[in-house]
Protein backbone atom coordinates (compact mmCIF):
# COMPACT_ATOMS: atom_id res chain seq x y z
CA UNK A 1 -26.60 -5.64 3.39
CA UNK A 2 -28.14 -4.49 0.20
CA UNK A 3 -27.53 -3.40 -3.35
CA UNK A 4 -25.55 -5.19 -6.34
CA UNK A 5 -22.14 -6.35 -5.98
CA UNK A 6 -20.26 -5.57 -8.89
CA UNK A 7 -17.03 -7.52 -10.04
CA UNK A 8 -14.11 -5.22 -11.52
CA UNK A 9 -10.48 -5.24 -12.29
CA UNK A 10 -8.10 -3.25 -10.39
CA UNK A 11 -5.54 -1.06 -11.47
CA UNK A 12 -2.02 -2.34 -12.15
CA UNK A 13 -0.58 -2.03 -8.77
CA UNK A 14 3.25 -0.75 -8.22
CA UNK A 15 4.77 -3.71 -5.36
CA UNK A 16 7.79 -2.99 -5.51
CA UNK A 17 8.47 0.83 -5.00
CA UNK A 18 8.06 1.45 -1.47
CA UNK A 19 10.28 -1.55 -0.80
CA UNK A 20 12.89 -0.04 -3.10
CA UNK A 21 12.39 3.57 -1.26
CA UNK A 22 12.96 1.43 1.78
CA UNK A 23 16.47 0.08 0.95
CA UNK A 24 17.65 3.10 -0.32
CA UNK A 25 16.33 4.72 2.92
CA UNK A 26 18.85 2.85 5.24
CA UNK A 27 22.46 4.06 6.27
CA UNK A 28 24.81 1.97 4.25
CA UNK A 29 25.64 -0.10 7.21
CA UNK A 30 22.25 -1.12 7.50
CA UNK A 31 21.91 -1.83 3.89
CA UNK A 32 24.96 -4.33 4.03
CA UNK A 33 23.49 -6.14 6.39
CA UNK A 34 20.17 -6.43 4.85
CA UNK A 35 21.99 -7.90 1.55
CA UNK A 36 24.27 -10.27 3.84
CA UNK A 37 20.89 -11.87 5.76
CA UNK A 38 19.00 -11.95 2.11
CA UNK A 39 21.85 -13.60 0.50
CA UNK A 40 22.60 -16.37 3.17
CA UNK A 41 18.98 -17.00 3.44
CA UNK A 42 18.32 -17.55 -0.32
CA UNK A 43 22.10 -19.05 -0.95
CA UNK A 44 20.06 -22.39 0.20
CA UNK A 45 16.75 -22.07 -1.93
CA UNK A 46 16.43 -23.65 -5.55
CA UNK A 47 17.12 -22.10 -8.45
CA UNK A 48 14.01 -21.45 -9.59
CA UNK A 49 12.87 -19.81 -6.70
CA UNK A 50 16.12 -17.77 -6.47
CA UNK A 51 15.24 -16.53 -9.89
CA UNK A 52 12.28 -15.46 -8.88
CA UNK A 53 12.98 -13.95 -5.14
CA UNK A 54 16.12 -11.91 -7.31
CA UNK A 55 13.78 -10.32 -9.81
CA UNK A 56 11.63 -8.97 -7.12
CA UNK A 57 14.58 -7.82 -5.34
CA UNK A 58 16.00 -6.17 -8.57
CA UNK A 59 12.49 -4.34 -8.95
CA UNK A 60 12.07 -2.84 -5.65
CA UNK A 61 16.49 -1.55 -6.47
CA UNK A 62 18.64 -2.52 -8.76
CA UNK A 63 21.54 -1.68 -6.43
CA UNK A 64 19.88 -4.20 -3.81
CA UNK A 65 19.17 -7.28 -6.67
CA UNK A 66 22.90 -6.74 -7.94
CA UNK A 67 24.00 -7.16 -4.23
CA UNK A 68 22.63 -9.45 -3.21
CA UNK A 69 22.95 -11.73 -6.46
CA UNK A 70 26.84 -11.04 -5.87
CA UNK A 71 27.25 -12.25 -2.43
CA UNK A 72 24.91 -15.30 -3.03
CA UNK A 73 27.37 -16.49 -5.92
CA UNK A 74 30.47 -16.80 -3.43
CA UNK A 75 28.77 -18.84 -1.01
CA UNK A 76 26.89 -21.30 -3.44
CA UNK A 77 30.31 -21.99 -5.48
CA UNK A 78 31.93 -23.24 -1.72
């Protein structure tokens, strides 16, 4: 291999999009269940880390971060 390797910064990226085009994709039925497995998965995981999963969720949808924060809060309060 030859020639000069060059270091460079790469453009802002978009993560969350396709994920979000995703969700919205799926029948409703499928998108309930999606929120119920994400919400009794990360009903168990610290807060800090929920924080951060629910942002991520919120960015890909809104619609799927609101729904999913809204289950989770039933099931940590029991």
């Amino acid at each position: 291999m030859e020639g000069a390797i060059e270091r460079s910064d790469l453009a802002k990226t978009d993560d969350f999009s396709q994920a979000g085009q995703y969700y919205n994709s799926l029948p409703p039925v499928q998108q309930d269940h999606l929120v119920a497995n994400l919400a009794a998965d990360l009903a168990v995981i610290s807060l800090e880390n929920l924080s951060t999963v629910l942002g991520y969720l919120y960015q890909a949808s809104p619609q799927l971060g609101e729904r999913v924060a809204r289950q989770i809060q039933p099931q940590s309060e029991g």
